[in-house]
C-alpha atoms as a PDB file:
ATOM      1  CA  UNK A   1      21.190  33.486  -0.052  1.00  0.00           C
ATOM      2  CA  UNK A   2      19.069  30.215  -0.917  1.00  0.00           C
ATOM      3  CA  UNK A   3      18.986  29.089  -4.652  1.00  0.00           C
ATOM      4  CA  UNK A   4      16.544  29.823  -6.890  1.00  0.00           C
ATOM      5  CA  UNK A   5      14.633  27.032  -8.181  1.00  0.00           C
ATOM      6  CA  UNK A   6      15.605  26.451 -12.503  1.00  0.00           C
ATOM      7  CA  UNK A   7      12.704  25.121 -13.946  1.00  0.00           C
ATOM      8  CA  UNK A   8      13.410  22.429 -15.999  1.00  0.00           C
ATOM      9  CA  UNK A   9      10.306  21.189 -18.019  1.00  0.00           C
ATOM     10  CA  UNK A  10       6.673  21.345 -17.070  1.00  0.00           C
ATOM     11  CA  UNK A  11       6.129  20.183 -13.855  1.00  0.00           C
ATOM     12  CA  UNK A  12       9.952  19.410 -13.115  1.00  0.00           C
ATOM     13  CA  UNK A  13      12.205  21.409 -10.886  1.00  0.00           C
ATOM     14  CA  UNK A  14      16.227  21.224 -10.556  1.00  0.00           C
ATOM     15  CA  UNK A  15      17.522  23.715  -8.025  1.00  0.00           C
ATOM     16  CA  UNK A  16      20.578  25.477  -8.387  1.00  0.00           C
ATOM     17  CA  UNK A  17      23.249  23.678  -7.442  1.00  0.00           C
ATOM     18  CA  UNK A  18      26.156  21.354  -8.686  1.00  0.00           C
ATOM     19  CA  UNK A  19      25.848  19.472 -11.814  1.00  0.00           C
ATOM     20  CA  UNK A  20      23.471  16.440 -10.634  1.00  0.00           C
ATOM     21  CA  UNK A  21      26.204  13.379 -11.080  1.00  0.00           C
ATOM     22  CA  UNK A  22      24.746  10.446 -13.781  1.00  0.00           C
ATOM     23  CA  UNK A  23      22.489   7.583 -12.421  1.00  0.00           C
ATOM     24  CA  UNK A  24      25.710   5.229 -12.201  1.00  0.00           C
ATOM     25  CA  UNK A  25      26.926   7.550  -9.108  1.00  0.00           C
ATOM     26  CA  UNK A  26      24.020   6.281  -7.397  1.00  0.00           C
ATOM     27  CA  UNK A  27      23.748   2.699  -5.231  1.00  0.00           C
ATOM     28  CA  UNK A  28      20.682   3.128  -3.319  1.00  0.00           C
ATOM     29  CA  UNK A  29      17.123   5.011  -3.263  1.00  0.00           C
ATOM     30  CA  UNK A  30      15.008   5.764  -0.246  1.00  0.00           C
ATOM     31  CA  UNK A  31      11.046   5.840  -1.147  1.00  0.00           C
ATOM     32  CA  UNK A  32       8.523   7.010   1.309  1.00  0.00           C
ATOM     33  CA  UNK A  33       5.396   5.056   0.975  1.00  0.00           C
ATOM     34  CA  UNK A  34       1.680   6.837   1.401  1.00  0.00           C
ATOM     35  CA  UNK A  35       1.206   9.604  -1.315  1.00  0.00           C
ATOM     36  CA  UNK A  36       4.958   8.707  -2.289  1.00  0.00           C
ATOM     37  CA  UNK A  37       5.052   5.508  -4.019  1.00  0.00           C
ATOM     38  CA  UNK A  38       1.182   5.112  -2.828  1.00  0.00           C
ATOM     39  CA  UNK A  39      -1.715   7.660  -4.047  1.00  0.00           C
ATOM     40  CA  UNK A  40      -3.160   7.293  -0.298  1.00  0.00           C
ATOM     41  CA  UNK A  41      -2.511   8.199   3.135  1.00  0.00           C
ATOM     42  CA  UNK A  42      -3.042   4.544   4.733  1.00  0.00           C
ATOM     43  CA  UNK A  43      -3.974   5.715   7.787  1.00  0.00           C
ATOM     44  CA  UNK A  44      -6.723   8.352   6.275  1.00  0.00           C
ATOM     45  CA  UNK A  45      -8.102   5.523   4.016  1.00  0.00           C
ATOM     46  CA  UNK A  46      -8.621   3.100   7.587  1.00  0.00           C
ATOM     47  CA  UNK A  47     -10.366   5.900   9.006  1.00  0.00           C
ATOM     48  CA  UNK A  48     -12.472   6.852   6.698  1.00  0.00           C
ATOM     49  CA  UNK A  49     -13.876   3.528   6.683  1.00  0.00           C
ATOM     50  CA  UNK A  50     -14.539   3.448  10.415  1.00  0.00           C
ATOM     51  CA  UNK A  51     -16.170   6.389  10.205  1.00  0.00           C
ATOM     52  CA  UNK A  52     -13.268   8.618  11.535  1.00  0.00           C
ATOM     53  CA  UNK A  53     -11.682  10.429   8.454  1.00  0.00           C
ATOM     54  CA  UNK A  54     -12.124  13.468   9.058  1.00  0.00           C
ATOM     55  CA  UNK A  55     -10.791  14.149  12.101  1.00  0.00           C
ATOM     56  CA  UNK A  56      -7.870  11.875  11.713  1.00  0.00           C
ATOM     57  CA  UNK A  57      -7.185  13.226   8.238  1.00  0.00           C
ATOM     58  CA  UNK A  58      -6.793  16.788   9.555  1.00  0.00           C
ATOM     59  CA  UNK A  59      -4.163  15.623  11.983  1.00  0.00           C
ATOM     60  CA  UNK A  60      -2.632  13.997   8.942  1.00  0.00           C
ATOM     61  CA  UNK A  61      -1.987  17.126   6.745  1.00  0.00           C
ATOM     62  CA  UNK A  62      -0.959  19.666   9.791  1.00  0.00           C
ATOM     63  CA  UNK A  63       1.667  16.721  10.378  1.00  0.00           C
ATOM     64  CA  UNK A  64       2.680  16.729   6.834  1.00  0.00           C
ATOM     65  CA  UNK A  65       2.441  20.502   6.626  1.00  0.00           C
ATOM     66  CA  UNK A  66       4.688  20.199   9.427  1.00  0.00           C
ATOM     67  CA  UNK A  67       2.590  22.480  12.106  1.00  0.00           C
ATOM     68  CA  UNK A  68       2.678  19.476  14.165  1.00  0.00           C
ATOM     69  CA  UNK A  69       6.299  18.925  14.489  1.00  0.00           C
ATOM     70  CA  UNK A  70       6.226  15.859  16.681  1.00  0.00           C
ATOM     71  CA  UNK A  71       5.469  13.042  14.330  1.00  0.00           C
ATOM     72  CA  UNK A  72       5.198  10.427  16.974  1.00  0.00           C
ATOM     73  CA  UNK A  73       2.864  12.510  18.916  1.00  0.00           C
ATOM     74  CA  UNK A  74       0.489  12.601  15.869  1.00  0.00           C
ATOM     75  CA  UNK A  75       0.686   8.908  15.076  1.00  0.00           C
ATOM     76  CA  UNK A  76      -0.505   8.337  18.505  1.00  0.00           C
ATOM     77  CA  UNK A  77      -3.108  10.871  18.177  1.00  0.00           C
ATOM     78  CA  UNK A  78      -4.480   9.436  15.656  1.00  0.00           C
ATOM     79  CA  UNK A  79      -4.361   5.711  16.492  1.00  0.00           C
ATOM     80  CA  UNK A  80      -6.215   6.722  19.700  1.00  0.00           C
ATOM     81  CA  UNK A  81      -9.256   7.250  17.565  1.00  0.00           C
ATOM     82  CA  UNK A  82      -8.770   3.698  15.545  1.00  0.00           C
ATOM     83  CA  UNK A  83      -9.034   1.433  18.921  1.00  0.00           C
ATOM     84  CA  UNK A  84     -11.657  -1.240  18.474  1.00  0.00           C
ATOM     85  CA  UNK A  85     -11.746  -0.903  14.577  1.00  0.00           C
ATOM     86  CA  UNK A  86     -11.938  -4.293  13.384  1.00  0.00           C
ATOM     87  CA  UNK A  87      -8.582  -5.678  11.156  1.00  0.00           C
ATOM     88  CA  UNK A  88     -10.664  -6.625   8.310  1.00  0.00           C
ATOM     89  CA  UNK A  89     -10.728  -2.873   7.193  1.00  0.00           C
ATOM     90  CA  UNK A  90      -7.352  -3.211   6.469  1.00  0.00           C
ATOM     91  CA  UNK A  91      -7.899  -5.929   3.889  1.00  0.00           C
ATOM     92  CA  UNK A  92     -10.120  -3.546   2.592  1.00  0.00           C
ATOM     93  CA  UNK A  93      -7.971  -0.619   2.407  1.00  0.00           C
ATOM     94  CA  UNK A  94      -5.631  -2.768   0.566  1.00  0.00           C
ATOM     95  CA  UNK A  95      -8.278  -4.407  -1.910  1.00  0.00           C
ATOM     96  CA  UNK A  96     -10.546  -1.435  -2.228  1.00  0.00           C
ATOM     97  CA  UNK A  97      -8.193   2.258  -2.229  1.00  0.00           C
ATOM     98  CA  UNK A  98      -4.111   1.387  -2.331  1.00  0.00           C
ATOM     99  CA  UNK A  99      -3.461   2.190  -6.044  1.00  0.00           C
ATOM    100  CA  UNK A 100       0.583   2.885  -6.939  1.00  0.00           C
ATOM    101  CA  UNK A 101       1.103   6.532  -8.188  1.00  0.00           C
ATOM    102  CA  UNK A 102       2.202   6.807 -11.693  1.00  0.00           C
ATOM    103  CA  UNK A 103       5.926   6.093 -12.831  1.00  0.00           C
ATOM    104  CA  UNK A 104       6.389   4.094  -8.807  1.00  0.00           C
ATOM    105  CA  UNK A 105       6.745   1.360 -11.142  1.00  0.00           C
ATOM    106  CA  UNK A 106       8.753   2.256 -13.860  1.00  0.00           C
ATOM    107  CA  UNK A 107      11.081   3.791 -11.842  1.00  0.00           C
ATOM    108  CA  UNK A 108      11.749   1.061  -9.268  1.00  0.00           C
ATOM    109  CA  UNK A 109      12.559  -1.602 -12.653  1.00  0.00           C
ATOM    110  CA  UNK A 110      15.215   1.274 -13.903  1.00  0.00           C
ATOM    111  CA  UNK A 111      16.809   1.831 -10.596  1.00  0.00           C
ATOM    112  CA  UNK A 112      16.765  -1.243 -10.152  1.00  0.00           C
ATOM    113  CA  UNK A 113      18.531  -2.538 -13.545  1.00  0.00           C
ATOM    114  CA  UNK A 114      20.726  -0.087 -13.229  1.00  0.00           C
ATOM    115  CA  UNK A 115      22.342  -1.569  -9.814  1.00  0.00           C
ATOM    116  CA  UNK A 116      20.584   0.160  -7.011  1.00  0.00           C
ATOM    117  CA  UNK A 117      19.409  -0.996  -3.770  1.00  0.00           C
ATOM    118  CA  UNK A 118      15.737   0.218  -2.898  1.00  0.00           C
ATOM    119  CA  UNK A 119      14.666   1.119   0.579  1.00  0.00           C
ATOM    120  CA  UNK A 120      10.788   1.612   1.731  1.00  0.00           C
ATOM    121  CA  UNK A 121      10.932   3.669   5.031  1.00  0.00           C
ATOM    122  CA  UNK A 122       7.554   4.828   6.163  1.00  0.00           C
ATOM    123  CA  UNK A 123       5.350   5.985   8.740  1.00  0.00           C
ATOM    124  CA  UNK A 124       2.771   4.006   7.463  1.00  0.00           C
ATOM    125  CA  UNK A 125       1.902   0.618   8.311  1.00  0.00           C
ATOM    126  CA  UNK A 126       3.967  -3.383   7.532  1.00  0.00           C
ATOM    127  CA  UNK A 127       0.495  -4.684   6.882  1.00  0.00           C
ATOM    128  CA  UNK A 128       0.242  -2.088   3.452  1.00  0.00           C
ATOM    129  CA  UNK A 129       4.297  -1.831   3.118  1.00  0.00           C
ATOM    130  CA  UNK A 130       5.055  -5.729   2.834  1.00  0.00           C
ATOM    131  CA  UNK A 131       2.640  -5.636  -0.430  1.00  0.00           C
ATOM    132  CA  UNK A 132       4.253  -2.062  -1.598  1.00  0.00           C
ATOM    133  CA  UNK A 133       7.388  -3.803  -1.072  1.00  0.00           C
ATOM    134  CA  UNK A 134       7.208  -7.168  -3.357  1.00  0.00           C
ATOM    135  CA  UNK A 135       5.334  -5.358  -6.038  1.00  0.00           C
ATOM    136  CA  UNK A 136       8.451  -2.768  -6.355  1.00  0.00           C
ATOM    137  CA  UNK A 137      10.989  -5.262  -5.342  1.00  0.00           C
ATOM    138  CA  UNK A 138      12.143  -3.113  -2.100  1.00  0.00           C
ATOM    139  CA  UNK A 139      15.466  -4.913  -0.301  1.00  0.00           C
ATOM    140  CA  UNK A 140      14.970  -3.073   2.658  1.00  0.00           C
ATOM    141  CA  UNK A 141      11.974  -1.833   5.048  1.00  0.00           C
ATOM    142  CA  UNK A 142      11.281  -0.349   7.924  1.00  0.00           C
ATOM    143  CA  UNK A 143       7.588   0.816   8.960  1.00  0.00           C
ATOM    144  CA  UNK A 144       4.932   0.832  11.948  1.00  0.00           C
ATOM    145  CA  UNK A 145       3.780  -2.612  13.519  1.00  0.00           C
ATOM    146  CA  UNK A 146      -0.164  -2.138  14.042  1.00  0.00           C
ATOM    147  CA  UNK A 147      -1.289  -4.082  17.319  1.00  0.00           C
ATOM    148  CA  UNK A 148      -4.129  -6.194  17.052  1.00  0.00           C
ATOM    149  CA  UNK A 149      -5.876  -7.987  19.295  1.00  0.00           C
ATOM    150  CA  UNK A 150      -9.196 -10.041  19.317  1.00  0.00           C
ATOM    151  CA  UNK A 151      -9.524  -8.876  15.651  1.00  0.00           C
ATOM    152  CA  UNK A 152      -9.289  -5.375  16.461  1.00  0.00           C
ATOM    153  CA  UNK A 153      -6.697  -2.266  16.284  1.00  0.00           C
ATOM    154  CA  UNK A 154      -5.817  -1.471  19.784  1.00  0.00           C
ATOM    155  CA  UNK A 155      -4.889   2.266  19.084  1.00  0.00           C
ATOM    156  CA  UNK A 156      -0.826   1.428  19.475  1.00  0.00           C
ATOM    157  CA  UNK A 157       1.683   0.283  17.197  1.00  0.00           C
ATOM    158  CA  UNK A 158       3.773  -2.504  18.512  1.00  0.00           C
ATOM    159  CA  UNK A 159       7.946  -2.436  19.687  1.00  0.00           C
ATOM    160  CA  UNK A 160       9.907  -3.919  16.920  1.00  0.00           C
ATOM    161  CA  UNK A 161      13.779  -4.217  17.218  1.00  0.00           C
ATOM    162  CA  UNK A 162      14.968  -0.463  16.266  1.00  0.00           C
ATOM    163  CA  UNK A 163      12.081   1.137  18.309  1.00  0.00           C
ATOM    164  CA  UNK A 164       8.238   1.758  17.931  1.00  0.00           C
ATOM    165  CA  UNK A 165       7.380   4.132  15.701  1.00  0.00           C
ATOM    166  CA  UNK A 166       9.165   5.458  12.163  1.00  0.00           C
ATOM    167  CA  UNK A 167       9.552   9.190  12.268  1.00  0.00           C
ATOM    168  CA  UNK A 168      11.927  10.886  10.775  1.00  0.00           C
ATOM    169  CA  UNK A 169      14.659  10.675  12.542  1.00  0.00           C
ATOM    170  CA  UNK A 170      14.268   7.063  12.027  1.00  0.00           C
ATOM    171  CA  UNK A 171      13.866   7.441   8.315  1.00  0.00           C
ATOM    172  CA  UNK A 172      17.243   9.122   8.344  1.00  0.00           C
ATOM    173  CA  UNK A 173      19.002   6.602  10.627  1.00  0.00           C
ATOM    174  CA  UNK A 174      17.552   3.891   8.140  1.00  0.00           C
ATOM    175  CA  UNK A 175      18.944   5.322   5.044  1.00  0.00           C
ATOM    176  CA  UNK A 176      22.087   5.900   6.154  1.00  0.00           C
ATOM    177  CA  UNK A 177      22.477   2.053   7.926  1.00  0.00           C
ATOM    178  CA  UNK A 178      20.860   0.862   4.444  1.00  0.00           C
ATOM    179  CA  UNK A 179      24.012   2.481   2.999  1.00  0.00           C
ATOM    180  CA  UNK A 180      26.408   1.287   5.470  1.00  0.00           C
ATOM    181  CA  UNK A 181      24.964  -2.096   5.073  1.00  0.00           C
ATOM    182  CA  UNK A 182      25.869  -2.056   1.334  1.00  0.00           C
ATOM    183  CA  UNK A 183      29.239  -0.548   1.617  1.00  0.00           C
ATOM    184  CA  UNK A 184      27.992   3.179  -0.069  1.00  0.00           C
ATOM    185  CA  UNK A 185      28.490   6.990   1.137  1.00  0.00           C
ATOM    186  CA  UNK A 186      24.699   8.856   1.529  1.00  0.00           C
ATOM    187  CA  UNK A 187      26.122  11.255  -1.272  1.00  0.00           C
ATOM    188  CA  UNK A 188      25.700   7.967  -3.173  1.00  0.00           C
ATOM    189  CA  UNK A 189      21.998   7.822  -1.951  1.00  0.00           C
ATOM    190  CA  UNK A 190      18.613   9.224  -3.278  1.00  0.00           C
ATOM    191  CA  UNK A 191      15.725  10.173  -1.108  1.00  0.00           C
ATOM    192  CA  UNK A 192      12.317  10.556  -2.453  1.00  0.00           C
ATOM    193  CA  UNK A 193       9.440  11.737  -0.131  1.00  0.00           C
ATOM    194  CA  UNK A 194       6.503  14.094  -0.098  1.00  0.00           C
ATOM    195  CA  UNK A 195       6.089  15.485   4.105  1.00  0.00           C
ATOM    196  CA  UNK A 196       7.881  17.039   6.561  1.00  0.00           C
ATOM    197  CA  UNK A 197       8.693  13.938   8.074  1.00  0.00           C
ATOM    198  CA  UNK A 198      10.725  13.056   5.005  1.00  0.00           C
ATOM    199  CA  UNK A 199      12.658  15.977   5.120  1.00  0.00           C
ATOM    200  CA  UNK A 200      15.813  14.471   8.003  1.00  0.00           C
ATOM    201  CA  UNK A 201      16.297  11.720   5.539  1.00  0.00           C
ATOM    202  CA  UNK A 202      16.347  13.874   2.156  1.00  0.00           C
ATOM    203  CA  UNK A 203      18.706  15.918   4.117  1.00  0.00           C
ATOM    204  CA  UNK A 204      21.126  13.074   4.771  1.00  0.00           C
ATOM    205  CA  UNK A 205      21.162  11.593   1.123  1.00  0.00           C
ATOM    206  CA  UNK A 206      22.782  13.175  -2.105  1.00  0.00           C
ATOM    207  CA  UNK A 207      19.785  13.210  -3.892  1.00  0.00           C
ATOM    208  CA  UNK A 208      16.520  14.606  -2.539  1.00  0.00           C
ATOM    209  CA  UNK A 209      13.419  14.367  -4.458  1.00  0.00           C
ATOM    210  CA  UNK A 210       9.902  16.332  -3.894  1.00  0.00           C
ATOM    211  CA  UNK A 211       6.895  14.292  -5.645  1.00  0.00           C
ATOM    212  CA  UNK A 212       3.820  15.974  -5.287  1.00  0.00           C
ATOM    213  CA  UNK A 213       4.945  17.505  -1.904  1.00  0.00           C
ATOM    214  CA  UNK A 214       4.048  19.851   0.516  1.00  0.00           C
ATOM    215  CA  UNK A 215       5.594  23.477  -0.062  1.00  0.00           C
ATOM    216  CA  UNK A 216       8.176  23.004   2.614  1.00  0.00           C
ATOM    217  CA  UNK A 217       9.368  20.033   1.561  1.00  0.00           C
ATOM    218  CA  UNK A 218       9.665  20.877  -2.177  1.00  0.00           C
ATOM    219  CA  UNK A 219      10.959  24.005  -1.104  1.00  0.00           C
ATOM    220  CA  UNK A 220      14.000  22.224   0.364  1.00  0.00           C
ATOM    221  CA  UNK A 221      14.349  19.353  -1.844  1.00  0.00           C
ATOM    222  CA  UNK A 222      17.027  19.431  -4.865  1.00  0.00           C
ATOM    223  CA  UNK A 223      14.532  18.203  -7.367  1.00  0.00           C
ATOM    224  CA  UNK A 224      10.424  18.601  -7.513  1.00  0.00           C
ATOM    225  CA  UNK A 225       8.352  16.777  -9.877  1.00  0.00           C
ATOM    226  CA  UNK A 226       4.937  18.930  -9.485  1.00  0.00           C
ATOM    227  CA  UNK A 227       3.193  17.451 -12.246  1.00  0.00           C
ATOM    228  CA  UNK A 228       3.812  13.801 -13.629  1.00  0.00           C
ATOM    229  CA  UNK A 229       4.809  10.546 -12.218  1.00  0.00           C
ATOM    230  CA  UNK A 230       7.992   9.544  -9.901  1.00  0.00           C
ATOM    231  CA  UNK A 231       9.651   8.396 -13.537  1.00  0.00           C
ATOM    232  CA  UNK A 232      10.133  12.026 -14.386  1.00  0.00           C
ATOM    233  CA  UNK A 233      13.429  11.340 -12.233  1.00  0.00           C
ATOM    234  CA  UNK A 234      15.127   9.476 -15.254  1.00  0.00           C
ATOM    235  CA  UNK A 235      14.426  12.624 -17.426  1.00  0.00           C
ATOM    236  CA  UNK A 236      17.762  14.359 -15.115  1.00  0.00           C
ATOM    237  CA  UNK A 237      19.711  10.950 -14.493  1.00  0.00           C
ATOM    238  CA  UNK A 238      21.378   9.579 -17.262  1.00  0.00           C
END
């Protein structure tokens, strides 16, 4: 019989389950970027400035929702209707629409000073996570290569050296080589994400953390901050 979830405080949800060890257990945190750390969806925000939100955006949320289970196959979907936008929007999505949600910061600088290794792993785009990544002080990344050519999204993503697009299988195999790479065990891991996508690697760490997610995912997730900012972690590590 699945656990009932224990409400904690407003807004913050511990399932039932083991005592949640203290933050010293912990050597590394997974973050998924857009409407994790990010209050966009990158690839909405591009649209909707080339005059394609809307139907790009509702492939976004039945991929989050997870009714369209292939991740890959909606990425391509829709980058198909992005071909010919020019790069610049990008500069503008950055400038204009990426803001950080409440607490990404705060809770970065504590994981950090406390000894842990951070991790960005997104389906979302290098151009918005190398930013994402110096402002939070990520060690590690992985994310989509747009191609561009003659100034202009071609619709694809390009081949980088683990593959071509970061679904969630990827997002697992990431955190768990992040851990290897730093000599930890996943139980010694915490995942925070918001989609179905984010679910494999939530699965795979110790910790998994729902902010602001979609019902399955906060349905599955040991911990669900529904109202408040990604700090609200700290309130249950000590």
């Amino acid at each position: 019989m699945p656990s009932m979830p224990a409400p904690t405080s407003p807004g913050l949800v511990l399932r039932d389950g083991p005592a949640l060890p203290p933050l010293s257990h912990f050597r590394l945190a997974a973050f998924d970027m857009d409407s994790t750390l990010i209050g966009i969806e990158c690839i909405d925000e591009i649209a909707a400035l080339a005059g394609r939100g809307a139907e790009v955006a509702a492939i976004t949320e039945a991929a989050m929702r997870g009714e369209i289970t292939d991740f890959k196959d909606s990425l391509r979907r829709r980058l198909a209707l992005l071909a010919g936008v020019p790069a610049t929007v990008l500069d503008r999505v950055l400038a204009e629409r990426l803001t950080f949600n409440p607490g990404a910061r705060e809770l970065c600088t504590a994981l950090k000073a406390a000894g842990l290794k951070l991790v960005l792993v997104s389906g979302g785009f290098t151009f918005f996570t190398r930013y994402v990544a110096a402002e939070l002080g990520m060690d590690f990344v992985r994310s989509n290569e747009l191609e561009i050519a003659h100034g202009a999204l071609t619709g694809r993503v390009a081949v980088q050296d683990w593959g071509d697009i970061c679904d969630g299988e990827q997002k697992r195999l990431m955190l768990l080589e992040s851990c290897e790479r730093i000599g930890c065990r996943p139980d010694q891991a915490i995942a925070v994400g918001d989609g179905a996508n984010d679910l494999p690697m939530m699965g795979a760490a110790g910790l998994s953390v729902a902010y602001h997610a979609k019902p399955r995912v906060r349905e599955q997730a040991r911990v669900a901050i529904n109202e408040g900012g990604l700090d609200r972690l700290l309130e249950l590590l000590r």
